[in-house]
C-alpha atoms as a PDB file:
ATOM      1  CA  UNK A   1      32.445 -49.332 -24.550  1.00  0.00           C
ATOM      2  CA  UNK A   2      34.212 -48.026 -21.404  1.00  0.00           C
ATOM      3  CA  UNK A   3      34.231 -44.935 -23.409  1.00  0.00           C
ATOM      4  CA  UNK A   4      31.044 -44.366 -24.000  1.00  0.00           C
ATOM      5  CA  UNK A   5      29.999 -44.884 -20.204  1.00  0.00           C
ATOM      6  CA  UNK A   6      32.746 -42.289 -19.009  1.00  0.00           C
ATOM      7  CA  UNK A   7      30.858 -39.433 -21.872  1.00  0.00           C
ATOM      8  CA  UNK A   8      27.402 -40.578 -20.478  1.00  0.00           C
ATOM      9  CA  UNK A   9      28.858 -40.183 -16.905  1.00  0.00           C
ATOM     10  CA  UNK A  10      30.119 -36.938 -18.193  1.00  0.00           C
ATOM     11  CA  UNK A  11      26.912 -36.019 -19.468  1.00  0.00           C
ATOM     12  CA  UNK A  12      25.128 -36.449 -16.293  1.00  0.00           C
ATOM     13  CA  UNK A  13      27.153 -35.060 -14.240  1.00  0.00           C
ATOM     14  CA  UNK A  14      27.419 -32.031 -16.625  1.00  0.00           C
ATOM     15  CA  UNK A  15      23.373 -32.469 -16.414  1.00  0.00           C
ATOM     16  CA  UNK A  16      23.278 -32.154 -12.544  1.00  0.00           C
ATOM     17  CA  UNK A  17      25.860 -29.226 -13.371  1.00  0.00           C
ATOM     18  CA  UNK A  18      23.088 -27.263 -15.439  1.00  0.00           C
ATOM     19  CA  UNK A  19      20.811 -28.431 -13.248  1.00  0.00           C
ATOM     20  CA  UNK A  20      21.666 -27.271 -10.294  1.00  0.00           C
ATOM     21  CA  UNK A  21      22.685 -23.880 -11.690  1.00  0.00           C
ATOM     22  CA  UNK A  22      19.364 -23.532 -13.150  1.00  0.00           C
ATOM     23  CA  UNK A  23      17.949 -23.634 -10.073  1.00  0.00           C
ATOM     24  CA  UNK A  24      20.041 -21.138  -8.001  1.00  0.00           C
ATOM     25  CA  UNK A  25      18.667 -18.992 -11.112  1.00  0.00           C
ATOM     26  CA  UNK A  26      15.035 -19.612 -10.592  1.00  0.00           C
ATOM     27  CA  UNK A  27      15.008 -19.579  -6.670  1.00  0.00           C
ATOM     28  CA  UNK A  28      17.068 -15.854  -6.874  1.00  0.00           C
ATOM     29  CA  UNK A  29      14.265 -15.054  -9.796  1.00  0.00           C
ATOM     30  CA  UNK A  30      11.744 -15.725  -7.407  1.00  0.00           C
ATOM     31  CA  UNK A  31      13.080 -14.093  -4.495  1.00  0.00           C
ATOM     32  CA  UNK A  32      13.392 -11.002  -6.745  1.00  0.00           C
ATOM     33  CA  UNK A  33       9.933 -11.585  -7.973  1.00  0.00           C
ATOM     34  CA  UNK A  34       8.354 -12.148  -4.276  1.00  0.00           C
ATOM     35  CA  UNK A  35      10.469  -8.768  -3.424  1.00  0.00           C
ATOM     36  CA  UNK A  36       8.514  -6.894  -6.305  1.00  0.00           C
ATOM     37  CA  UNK A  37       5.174  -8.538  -5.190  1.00  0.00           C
ATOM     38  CA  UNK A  38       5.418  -7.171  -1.402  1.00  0.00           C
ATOM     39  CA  UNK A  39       6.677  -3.901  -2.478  1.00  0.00           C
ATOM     40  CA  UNK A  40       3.523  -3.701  -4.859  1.00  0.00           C
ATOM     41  CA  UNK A  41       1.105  -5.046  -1.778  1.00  0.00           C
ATOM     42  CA  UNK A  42       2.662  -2.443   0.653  1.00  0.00           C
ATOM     43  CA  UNK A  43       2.437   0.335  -1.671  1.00  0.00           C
ATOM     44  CA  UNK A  44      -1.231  -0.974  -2.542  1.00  0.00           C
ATOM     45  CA  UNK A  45      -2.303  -1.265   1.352  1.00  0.00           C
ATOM     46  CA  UNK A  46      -0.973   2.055   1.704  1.00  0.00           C
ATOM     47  CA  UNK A  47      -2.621   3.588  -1.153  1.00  0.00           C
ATOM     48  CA  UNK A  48      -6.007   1.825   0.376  1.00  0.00           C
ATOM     49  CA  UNK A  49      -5.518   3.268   3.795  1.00  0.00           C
ATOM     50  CA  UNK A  50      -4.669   6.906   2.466  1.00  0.00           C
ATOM     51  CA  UNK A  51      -8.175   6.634   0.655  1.00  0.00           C
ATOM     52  CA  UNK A  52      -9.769   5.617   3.429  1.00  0.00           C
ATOM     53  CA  UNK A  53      -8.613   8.446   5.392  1.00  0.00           C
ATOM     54  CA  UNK A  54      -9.945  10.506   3.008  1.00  0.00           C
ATOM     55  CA  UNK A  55     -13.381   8.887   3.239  1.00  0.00           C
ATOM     56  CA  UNK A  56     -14.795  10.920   6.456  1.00  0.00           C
ATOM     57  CA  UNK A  57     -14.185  14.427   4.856  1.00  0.00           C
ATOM     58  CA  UNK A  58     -15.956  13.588   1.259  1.00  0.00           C
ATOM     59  CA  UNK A  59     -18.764  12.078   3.223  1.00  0.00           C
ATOM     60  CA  UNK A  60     -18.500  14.899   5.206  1.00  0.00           C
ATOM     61  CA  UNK A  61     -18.621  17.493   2.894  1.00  0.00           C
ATOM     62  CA  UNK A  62     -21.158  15.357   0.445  1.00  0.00           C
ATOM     63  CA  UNK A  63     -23.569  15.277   3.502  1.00  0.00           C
ATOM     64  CA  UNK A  64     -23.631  19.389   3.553  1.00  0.00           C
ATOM     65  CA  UNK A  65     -24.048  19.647   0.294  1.00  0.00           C
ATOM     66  CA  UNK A  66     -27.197  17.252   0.281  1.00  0.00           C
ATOM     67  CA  UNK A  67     -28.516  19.132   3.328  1.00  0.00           C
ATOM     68  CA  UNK A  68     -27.849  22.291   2.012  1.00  0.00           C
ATOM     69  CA  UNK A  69     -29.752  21.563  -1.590  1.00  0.00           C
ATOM     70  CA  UNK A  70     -32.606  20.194   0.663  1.00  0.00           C
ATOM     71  CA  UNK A  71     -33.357  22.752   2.596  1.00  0.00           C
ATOM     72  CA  UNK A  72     -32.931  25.063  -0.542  1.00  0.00           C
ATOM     73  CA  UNK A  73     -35.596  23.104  -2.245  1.00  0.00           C
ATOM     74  CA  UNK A  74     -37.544  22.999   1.199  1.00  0.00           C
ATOM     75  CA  UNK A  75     -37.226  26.975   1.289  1.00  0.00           C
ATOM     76  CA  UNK A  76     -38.322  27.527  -2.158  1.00  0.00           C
ATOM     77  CA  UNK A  77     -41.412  24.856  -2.299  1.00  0.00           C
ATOM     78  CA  UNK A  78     -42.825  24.559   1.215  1.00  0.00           C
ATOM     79  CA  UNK A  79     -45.780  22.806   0.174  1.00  0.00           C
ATOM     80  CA  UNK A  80     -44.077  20.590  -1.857  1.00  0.00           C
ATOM     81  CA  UNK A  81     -42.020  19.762   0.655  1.00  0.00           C
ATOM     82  CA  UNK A  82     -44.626  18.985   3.271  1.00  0.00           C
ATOM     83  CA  UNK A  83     -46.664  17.044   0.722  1.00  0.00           C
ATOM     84  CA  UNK A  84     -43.816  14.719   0.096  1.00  0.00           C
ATOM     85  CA  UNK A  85     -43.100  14.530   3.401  1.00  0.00           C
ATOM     86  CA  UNK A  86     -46.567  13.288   3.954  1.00  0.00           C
ATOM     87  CA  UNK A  87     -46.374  11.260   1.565  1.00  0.00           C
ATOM     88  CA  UNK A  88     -43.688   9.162   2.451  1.00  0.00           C
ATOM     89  CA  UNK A  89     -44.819   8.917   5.824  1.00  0.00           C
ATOM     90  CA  UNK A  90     -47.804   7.716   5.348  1.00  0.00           C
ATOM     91  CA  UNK A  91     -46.154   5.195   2.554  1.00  0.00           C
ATOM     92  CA  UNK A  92     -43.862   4.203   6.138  1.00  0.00           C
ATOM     93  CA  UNK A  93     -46.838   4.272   8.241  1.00  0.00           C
ATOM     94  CA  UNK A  94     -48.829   1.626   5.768  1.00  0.00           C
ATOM     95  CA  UNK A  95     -45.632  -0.515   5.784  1.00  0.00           C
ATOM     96  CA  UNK A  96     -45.754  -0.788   9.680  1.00  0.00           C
ATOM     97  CA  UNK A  97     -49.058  -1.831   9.722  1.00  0.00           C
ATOM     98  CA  UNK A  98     -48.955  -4.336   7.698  1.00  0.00           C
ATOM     99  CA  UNK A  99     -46.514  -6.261   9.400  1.00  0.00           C
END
């Protein structure tokens, strides 16, 4: 019977053995891991803030090239132009009014 104690007591302690090893292996996993996971958030966030740099040009140069079809619609139907314009402020104008 004594014998069979000592191989459970083996067996435990062989258990806390694993155990702890198993551990060290998971925490050094997930320090790799939480490495990875800032190096993919940095690399993200700097990504982001290299787009958003860019943001001010393309607005930039989207803005000329609504103004500059505009005013080539404006210059090529002037009546057009002022009718719509007429319209829509008299649309604005009936909207104020009302309130």
């Amino acid at each position: 019977m004594n014998a069979k104690v000592e191989d459970i007591a083996d067996d435990v302690k062989n258990l806390q053995k694993d155990t702890k090893a198993l551990a060290r292996e998971a925490q050094a996993e997930a320090v790799e891991k939480a490495g990875e996971l800032s190096k993919k958030c940095a690399d993200f966030f700097n990504s982001a803030l290299a787009a958003a740099k860019e943001v001010p040009s393309v607005a930039a140069a989207r803005t000329k090239e609504v103004a500059a079809t505009t005013d080539d619609y404006v210059h090529e139907n002037p009546w057009r132009a002022v009718a719509i314009s007429a319209g829509v402020g008299l649309l604005f104008g009936f909207l104020i009014s009302r309130k």
